[in-house]
N, C-alpha and C. Protein backbone atom coordinates (compact mmCIF):
# COMPACT_ATOMS: atom_id res chain seq x y z
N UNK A 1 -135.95 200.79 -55.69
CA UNK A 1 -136.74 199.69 -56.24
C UNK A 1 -137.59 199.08 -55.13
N UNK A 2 -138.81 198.95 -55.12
CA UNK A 2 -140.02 198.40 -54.57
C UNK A 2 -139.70 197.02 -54.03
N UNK A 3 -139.74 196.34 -52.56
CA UNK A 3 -139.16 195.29 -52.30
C UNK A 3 -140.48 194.38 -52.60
N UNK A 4 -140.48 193.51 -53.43
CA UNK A 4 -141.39 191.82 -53.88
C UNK A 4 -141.97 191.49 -52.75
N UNK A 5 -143.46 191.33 -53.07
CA UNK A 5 -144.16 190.92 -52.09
C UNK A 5 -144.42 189.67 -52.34
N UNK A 6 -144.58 188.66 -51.02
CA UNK A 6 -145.32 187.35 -51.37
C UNK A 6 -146.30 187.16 -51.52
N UNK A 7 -146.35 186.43 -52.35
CA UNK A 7 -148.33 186.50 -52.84
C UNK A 7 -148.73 185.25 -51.26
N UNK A 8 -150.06 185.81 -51.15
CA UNK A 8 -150.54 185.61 -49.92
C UNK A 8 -150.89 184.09 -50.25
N UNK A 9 -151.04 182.96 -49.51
CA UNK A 9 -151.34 182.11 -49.82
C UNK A 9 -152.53 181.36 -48.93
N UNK A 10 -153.84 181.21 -50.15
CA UNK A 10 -155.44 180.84 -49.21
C UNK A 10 -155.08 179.55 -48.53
N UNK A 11 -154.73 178.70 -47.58
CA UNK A 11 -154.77 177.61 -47.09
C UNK A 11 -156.13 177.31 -46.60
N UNK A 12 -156.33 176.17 -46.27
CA UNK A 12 -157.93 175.91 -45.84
C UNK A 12 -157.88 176.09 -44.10
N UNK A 13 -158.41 175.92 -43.76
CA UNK A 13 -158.36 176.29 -41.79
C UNK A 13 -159.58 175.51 -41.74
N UNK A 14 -159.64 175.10 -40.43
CA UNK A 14 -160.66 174.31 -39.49
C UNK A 14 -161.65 174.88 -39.54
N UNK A 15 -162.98 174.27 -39.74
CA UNK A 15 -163.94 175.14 -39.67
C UNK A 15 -164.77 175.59 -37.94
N UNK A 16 -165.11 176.59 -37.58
CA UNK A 16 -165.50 176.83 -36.15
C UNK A 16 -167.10 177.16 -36.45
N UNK A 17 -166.79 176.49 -35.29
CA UNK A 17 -169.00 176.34 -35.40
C UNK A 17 -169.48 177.38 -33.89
N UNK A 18 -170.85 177.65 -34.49
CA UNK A 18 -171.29 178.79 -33.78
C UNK A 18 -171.56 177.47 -31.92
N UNK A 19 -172.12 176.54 -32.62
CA UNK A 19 -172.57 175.25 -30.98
C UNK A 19 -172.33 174.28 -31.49
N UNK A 20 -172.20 173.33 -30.12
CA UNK A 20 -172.26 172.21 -30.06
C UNK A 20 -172.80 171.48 -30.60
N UNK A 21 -173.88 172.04 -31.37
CA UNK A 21 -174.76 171.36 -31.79
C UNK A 21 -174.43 171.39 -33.34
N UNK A 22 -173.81 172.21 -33.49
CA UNK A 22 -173.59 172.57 -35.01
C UNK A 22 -172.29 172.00 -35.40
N UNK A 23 -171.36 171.72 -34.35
CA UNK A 23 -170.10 170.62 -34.41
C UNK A 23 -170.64 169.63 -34.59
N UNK A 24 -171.30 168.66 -33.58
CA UNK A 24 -171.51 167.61 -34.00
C UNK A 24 -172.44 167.27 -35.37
N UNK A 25 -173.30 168.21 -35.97
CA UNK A 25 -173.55 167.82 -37.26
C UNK A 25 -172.74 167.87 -37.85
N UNK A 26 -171.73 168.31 -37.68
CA UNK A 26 -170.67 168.97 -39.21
C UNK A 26 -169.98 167.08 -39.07
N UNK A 27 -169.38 166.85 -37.49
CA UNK A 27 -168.40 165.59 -37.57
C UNK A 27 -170.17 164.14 -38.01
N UNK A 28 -170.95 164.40 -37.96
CA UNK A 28 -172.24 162.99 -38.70
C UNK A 28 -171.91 163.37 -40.05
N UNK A 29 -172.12 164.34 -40.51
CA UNK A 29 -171.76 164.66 -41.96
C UNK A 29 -170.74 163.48 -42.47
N UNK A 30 -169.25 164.50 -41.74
CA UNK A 30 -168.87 163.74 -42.69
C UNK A 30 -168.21 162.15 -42.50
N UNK A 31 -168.56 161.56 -40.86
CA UNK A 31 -169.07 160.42 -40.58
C UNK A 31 -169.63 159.61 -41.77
N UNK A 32 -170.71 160.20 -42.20
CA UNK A 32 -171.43 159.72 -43.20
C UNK A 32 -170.91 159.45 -44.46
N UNK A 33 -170.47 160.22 -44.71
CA UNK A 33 -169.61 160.86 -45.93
C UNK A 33 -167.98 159.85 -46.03
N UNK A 34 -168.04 159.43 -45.13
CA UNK A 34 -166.97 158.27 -44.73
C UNK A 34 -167.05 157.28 -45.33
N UNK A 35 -168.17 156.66 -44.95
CA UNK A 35 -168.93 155.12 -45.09
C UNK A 35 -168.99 155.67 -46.42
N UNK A 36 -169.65 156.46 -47.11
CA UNK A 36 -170.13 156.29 -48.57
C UNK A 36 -168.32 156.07 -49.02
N UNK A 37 -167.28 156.98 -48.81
CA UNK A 37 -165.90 156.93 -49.58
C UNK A 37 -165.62 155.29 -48.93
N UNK A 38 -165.22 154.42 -48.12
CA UNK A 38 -164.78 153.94 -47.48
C UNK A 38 -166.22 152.50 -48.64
N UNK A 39 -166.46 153.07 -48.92
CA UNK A 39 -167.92 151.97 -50.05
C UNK A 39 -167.15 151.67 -51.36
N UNK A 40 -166.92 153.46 -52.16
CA UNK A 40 -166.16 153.44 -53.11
C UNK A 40 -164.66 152.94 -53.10
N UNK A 41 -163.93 153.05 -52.01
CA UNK A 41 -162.94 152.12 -52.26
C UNK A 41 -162.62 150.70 -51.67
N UNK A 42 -164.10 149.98 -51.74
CA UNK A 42 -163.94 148.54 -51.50
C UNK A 42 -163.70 148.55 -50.00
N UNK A 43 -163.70 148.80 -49.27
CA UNK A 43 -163.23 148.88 -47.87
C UNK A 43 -164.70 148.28 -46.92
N UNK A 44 -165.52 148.13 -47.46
CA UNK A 44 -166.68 147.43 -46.73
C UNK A 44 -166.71 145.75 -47.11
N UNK A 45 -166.94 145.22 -46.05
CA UNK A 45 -167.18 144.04 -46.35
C UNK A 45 -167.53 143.17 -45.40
N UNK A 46 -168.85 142.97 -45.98
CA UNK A 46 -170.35 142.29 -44.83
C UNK A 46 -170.46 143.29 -43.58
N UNK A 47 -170.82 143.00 -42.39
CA UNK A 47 -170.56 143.95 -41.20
C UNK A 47 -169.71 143.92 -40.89
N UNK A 48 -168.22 143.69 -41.00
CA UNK A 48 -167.38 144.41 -40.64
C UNK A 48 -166.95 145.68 -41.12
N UNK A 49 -166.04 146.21 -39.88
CA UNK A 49 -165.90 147.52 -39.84
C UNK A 49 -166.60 148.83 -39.43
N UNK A 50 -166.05 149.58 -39.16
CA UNK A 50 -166.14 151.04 -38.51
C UNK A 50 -165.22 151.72 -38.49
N UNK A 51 -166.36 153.02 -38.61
CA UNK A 51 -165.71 155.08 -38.28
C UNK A 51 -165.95 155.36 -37.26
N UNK A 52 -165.34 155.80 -36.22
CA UNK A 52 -166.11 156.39 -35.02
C UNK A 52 -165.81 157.95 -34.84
N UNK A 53 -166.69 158.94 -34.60
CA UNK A 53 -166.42 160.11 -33.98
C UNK A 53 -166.76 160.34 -32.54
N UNK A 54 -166.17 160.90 -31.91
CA UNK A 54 -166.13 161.36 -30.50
C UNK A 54 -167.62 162.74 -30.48
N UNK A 55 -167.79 162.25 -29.50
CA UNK A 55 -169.59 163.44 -29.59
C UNK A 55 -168.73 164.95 -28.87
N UNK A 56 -168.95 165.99 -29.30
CA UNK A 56 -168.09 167.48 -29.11
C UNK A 56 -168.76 167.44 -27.58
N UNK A 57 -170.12 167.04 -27.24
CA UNK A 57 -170.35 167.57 -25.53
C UNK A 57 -169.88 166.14 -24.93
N UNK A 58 -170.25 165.22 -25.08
CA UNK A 58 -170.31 164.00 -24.33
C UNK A 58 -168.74 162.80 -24.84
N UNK A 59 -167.33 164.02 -24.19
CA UNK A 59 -166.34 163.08 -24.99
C UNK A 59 -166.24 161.53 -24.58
N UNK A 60 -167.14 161.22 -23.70
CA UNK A 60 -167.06 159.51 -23.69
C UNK A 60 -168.29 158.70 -24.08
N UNK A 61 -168.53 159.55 -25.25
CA UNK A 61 -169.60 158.80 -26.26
C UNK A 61 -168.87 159.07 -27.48
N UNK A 62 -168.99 157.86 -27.97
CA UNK A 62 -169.05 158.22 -30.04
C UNK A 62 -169.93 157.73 -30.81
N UNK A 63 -170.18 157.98 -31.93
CA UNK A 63 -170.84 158.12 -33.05
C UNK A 63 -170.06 156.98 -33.88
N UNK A 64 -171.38 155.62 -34.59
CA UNK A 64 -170.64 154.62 -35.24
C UNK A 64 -172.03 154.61 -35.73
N UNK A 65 -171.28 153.82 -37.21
CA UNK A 65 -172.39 152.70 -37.79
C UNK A 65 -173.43 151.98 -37.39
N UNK A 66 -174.52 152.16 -37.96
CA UNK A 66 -175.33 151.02 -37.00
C UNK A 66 -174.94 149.39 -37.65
N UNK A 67 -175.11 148.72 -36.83
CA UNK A 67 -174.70 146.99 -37.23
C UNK A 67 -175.35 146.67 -38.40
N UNK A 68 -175.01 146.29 -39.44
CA UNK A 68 -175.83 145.30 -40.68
C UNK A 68 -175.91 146.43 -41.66
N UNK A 69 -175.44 147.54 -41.44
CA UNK A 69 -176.24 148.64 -42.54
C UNK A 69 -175.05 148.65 -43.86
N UNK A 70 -175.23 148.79 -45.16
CA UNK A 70 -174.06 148.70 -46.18
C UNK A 70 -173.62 150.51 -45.76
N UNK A 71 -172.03 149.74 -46.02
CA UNK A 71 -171.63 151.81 -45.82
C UNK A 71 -171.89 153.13 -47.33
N UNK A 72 -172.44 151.92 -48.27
CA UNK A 72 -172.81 153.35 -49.39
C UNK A 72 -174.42 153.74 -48.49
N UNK A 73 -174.77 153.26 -48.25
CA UNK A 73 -176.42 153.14 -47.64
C UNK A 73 -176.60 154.13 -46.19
N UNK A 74 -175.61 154.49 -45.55
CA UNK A 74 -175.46 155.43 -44.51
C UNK A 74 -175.45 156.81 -44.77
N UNK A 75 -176.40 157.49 -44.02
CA UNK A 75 -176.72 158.90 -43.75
C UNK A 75 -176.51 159.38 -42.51
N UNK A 76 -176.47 160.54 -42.16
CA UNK A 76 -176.27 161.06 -40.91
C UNK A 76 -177.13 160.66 -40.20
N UNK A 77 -178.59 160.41 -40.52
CA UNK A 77 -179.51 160.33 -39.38
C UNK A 77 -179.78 159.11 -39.26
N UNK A 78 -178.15 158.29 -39.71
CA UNK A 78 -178.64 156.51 -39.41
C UNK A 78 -177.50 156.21 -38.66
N UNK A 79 -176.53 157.19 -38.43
CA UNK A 79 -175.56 156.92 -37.04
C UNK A 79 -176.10 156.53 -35.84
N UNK A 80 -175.36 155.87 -34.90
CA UNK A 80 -175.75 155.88 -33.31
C UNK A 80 -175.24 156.10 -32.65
N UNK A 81 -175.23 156.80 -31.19
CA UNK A 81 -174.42 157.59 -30.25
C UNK A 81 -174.81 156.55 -28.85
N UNK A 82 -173.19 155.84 -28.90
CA UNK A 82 -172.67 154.97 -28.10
C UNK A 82 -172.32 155.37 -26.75
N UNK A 83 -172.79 155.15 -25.94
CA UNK A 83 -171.85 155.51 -24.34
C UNK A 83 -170.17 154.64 -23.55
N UNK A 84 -169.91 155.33 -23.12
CA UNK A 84 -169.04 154.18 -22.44
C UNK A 84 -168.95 152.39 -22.37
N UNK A 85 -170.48 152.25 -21.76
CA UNK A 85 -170.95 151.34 -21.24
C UNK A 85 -171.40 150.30 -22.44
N UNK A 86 -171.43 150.94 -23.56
CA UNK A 86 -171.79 149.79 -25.20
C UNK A 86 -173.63 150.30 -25.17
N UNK A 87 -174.12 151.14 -24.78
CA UNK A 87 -175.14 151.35 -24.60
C UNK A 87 -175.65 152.36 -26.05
N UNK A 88 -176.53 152.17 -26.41
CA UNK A 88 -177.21 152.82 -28.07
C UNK A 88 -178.30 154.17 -26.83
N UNK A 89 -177.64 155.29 -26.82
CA UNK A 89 -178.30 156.44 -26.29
C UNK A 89 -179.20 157.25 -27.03
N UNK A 90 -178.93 157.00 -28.41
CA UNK A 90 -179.62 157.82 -29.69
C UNK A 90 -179.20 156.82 -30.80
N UNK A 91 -180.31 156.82 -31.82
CA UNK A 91 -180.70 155.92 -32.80
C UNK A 91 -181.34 154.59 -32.50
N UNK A 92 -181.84 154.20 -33.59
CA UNK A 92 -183.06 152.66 -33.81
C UNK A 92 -182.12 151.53 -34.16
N UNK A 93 -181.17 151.32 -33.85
CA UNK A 93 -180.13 149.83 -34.57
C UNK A 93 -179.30 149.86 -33.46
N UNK A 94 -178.96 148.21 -33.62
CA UNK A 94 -178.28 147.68 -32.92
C UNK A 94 -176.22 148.10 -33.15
N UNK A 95 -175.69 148.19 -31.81
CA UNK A 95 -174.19 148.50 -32.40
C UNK A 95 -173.32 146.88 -32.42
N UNK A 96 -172.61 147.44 -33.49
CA UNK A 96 -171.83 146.00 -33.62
C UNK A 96 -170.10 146.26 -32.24
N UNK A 97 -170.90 144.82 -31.71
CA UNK A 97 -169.70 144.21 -30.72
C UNK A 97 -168.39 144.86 -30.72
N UNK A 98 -167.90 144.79 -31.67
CA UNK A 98 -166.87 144.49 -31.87
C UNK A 98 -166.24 146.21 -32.00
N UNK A 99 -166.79 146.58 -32.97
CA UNK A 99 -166.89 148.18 -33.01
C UNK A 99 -166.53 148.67 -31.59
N UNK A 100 -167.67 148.25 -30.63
CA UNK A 100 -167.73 149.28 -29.20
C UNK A 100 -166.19 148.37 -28.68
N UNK A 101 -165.59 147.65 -28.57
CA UNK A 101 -164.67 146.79 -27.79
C UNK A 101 -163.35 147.64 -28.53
N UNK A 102 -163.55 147.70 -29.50
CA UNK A 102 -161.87 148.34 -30.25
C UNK A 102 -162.25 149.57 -29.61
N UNK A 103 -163.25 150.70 -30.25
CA UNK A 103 -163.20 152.25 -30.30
C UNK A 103 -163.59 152.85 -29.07
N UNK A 104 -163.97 152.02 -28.09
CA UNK A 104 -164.33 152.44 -27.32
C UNK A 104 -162.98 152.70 -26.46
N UNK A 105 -161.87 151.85 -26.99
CA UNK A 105 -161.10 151.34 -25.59
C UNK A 105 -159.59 152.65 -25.97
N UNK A 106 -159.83 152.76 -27.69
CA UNK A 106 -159.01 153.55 -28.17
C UNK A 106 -159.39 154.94 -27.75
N UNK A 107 -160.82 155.00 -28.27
CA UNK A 107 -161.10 156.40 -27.73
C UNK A 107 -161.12 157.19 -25.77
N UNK A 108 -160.94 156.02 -25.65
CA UNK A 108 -160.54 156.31 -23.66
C UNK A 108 -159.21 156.39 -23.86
N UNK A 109 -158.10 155.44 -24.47
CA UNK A 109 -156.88 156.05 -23.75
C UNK A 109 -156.48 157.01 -24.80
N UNK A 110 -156.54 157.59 -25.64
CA UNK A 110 -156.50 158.90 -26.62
C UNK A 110 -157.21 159.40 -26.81
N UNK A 111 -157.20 160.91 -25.70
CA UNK A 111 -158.59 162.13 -25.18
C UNK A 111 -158.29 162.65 -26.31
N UNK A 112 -156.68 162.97 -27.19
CA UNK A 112 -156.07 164.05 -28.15
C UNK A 112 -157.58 163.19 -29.84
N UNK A 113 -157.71 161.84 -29.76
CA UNK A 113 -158.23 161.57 -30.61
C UNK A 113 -159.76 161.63 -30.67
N UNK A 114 -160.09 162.52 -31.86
CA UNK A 114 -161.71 162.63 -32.28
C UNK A 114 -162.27 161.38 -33.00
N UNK A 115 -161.34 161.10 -33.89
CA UNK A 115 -161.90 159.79 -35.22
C UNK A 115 -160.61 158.59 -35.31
N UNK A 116 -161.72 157.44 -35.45
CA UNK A 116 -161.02 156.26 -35.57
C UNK A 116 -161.90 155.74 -36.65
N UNK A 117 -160.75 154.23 -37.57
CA UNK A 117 -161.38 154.09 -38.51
C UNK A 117 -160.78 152.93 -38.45
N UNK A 118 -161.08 152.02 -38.82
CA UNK A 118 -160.83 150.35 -38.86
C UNK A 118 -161.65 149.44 -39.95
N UNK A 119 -160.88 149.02 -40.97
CA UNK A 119 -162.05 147.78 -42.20
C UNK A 119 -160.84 147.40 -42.17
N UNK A 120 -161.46 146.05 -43.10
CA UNK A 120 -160.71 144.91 -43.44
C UNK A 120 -160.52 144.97 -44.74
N UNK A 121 -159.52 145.74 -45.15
CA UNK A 121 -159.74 146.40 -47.02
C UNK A 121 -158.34 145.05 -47.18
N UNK A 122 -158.71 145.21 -48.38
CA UNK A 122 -158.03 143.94 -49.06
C UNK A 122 -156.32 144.01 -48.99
N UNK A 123 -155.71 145.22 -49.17
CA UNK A 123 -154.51 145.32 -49.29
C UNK A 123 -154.02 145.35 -47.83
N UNK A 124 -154.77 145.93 -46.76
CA UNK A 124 -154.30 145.83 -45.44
C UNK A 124 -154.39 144.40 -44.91
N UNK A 125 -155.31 143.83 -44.97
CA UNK A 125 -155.43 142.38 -44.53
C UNK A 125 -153.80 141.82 -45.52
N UNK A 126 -153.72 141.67 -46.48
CA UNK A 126 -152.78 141.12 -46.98
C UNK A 126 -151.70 141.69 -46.08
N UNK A 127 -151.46 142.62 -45.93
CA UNK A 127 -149.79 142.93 -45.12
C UNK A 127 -150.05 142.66 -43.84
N UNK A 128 -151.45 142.79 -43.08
CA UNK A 128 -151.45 142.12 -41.67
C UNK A 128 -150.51 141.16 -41.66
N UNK A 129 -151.08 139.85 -42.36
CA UNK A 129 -150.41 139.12 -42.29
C UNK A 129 -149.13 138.50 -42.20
N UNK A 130 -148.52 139.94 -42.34
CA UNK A 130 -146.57 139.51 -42.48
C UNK A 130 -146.31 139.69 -41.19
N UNK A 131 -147.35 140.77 -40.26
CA UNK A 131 -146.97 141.07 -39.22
C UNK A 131 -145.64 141.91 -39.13
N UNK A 132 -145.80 142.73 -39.77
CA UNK A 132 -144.57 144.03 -39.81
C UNK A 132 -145.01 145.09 -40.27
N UNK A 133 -143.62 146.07 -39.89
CA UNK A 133 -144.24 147.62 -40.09
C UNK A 133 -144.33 147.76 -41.86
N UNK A 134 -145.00 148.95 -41.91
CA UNK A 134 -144.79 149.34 -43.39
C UNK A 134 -143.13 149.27 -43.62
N UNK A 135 -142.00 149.45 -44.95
CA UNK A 135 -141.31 149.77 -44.79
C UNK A 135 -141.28 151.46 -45.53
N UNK A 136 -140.56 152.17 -44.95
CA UNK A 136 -140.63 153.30 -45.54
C UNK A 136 -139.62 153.68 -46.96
N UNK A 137 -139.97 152.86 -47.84
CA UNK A 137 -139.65 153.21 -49.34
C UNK A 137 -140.34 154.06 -50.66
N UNK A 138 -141.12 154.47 -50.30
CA UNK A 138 -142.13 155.54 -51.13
C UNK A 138 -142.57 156.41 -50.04
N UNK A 139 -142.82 157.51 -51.21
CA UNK A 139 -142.89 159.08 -50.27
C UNK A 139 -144.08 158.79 -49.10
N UNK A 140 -144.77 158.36 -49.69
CA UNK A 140 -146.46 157.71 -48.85
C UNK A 140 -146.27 156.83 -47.99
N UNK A 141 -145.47 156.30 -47.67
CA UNK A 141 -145.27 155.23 -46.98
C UNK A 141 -144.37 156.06 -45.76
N UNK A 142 -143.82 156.52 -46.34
CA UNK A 142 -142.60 157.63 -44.98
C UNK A 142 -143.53 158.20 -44.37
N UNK A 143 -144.55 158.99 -44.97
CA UNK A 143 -145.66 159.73 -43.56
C UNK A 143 -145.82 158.79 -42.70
N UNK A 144 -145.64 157.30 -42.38
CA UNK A 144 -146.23 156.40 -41.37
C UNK A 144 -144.76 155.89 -40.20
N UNK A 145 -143.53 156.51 -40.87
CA UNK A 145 -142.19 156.00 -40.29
C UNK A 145 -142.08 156.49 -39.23
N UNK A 146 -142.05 155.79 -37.95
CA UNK A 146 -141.96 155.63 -36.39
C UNK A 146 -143.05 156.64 -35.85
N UNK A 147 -144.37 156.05 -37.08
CA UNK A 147 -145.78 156.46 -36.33
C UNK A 147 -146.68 155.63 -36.85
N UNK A 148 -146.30 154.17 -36.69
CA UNK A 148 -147.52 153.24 -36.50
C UNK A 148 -146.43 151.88 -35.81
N UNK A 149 -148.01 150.82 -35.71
CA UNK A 149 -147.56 149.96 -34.88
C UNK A 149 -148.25 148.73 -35.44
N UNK A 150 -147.25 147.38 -34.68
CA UNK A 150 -148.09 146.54 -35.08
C UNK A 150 -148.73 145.94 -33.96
N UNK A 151 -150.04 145.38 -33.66
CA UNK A 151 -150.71 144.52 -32.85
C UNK A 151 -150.58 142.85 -33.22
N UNK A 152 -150.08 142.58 -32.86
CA UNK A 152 -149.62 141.10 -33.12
C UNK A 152 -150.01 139.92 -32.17
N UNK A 153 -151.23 140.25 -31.24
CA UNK A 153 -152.07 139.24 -30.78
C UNK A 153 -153.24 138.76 -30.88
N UNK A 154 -152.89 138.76 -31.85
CA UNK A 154 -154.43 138.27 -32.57
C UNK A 154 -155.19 136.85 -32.03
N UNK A 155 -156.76 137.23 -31.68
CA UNK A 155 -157.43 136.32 -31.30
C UNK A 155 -158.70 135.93 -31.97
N UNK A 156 -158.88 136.52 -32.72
CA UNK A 156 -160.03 136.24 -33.45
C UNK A 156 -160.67 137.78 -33.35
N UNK A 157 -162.38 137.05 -33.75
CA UNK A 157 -163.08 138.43 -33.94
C UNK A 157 -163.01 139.18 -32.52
N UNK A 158 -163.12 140.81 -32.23
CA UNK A 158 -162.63 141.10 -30.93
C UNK A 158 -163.95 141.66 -30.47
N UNK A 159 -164.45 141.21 -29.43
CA UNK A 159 -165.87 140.85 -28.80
C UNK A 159 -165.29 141.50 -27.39
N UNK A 160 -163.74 141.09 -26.78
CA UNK A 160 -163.88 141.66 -25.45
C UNK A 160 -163.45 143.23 -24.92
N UNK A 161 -163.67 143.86 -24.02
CA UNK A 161 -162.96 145.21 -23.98
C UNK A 161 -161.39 144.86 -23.96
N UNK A 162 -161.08 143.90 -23.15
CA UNK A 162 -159.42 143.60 -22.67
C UNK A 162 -159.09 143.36 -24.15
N UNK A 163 -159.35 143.16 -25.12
CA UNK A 163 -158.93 142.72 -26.41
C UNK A 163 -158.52 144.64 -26.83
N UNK A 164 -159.59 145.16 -27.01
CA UNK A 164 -159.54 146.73 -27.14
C UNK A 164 -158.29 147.58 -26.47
N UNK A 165 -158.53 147.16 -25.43
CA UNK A 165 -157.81 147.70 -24.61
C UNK A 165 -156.30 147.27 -25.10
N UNK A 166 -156.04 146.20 -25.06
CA UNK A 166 -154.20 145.66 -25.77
C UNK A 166 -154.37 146.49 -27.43
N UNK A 167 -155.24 146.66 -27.93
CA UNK A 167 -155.07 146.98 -29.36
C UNK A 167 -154.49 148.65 -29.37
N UNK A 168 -155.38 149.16 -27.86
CA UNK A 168 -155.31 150.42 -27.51
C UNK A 168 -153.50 151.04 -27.41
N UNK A 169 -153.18 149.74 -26.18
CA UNK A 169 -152.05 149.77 -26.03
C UNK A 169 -150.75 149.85 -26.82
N UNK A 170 -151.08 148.94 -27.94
CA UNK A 170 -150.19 148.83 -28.77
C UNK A 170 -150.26 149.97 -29.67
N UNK A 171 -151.44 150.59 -30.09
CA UNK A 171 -151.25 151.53 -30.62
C UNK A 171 -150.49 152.85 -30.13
N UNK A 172 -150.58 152.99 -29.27
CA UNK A 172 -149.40 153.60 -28.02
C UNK A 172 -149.96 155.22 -28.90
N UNK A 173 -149.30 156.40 -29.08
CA UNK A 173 -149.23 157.74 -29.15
C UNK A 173 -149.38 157.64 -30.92
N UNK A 174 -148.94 156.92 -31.39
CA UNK A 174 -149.36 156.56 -33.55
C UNK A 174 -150.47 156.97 -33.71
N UNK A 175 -150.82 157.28 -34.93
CA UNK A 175 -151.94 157.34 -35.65
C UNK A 175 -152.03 156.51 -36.47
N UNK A 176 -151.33 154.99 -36.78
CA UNK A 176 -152.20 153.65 -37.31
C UNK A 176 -151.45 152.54 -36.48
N UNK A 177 -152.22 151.81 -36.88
CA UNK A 177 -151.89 150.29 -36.48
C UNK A 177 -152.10 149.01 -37.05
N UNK A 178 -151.31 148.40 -37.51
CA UNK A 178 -151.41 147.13 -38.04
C UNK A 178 -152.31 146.04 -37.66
N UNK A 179 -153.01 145.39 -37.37
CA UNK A 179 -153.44 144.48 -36.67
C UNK A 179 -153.25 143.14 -37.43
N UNK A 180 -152.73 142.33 -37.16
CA UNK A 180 -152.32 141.36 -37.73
C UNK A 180 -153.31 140.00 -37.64
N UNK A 181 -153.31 139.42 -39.06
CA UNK A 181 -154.07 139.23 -39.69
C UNK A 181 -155.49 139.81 -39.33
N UNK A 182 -155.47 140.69 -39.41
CA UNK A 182 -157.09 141.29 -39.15
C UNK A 182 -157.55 142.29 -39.79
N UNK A 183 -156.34 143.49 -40.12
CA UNK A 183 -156.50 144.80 -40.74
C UNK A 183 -156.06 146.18 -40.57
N UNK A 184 -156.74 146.91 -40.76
CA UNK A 184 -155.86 148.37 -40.11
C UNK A 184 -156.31 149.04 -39.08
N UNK A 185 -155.73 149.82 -38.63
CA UNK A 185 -156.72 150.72 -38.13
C UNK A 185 -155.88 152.25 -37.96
N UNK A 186 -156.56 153.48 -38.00
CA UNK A 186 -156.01 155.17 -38.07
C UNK A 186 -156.63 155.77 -37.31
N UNK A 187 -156.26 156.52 -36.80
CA UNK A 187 -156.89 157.88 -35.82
C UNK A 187 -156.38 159.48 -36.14
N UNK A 188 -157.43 160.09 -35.87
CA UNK A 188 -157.28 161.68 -36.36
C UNK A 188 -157.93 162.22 -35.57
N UNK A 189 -157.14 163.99 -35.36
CA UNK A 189 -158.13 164.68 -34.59
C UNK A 189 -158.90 165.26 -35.55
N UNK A 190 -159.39 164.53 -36.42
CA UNK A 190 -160.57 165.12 -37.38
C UNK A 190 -161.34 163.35 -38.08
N UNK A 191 -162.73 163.54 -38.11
CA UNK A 191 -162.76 162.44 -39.05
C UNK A 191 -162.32 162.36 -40.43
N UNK A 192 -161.80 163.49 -40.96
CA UNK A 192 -161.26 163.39 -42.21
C UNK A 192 -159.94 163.14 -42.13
N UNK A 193 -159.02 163.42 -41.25
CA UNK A 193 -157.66 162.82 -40.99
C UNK A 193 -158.00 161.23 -40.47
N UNK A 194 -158.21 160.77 -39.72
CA UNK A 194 -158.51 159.53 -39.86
C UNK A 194 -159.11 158.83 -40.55
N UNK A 195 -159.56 159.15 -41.94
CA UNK A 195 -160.12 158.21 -43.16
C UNK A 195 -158.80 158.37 -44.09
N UNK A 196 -158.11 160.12 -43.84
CA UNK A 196 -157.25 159.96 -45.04
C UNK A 196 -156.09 159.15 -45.08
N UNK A 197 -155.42 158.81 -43.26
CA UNK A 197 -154.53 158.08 -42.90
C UNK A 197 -155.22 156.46 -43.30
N UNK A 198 -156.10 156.33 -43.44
CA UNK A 198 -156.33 154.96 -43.88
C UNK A 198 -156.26 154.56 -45.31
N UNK A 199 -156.90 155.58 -45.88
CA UNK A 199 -156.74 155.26 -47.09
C UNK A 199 -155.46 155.30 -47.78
N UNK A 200 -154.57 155.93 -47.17
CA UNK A 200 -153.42 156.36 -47.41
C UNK A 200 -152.29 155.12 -47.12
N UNK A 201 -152.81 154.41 -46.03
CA UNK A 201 -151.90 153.33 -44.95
C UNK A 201 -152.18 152.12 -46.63
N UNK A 202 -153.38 152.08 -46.93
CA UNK A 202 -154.17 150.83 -47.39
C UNK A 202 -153.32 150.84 -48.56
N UNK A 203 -153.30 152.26 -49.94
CA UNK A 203 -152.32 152.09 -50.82
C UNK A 203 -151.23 152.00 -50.27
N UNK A 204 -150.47 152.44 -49.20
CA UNK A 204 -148.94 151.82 -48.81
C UNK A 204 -149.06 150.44 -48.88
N UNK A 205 -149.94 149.93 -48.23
CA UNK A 205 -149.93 148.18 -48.25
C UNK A 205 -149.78 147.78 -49.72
């Protein structure tokens, strides 16, 4: 008798790009493609918030929102490519403060991280506020168990790098973080893992 074969199973795989150049369109894409989902589920509100991607040649630049723009209203060719320094190297708009002070400070001490994502969505702000971890009682909620954190020094809006930098800290080796009373924030080595950990963190809340 003929021994049963397993049926082969299509999984999806990473996509590999011929250049550099053809990576970083693929991560503006779906940058873009962020802000529009991150629109549809209420997660915008006024200028706050940001997506950031890490640029594939220049890993101490990323790719953010420009300041004031609505996130259904964002296209690829309305991103801006940030330097170290808070400096707008490519694109016509101004970057918001606050943006370069968090992602900048996250994306220096986590080389492993491509995408970060941070709003003030309604259900995360509400659990900021307890200042505690998720608890892990639903299946969705366990993907986050002794891999997030809370930031619990809250100072207001965060304008300085040293502010970034403690948010950095606290986020320690996790892929989210609480920020108390302020909101969430997720990281992925993909921008689509770091939108899905958010959206994902936001229904746990």
């Amino acid at each position: 008798m003929a021994e049963a074969v397993a049926p082969l199973i299509n999984l999806p795989s990473p996509p590999k790009f011929a250049s550099l150049a053809e990576e970083r369109q693929h991560r503006k894409q779906r940058l873009a493609a962020s802000f529009r989902l991150f629109a549809h589920f209420g997660f915008d509100e006024g200028v706050a918030g940001h997506i950031t991607a890490r640029d594939p040649e220049r890993p101490d630049h990323f790719w953010v929102n420009p300041f004031g723009m609505h996130f259904a209203e964002i296209h690829a060719s309305d991103l801006i490519l940030v330097n170290h320094r808070g400096e707008v190297v490519e694109g016509h708009h101004p970057v918001n403060q606050a943006a370069f002070a968090i992602h900048s400070q996250v994306h220096a001490a986590r080389p492993d991280v491509v995408a970060a994502a941070h709003a003030h969505s309604m259900h995360g702000k509400a659990w900021s506020s307890l200042g505690r971890l998720l608890d892990p009682i639903t299946q969705d909620a366990c993907a986050f168990y002794a891999d997030h954190a809370v930031f619990d020094d809250f100072t207001g809006v965060v304008n300085e790098l040293s502010e970034g930098a403690r948010i950095a800290k606290a986020l320690g080796p996790c892929k989210a973080a609480i920020l108390r009373n302020h909101g969430l924030l997720t990281v992925g080595q993909t921008v689509d893992e770091a939108v899905w950990w958010f959206i994902a963190m936001d229904r746990s809340c």
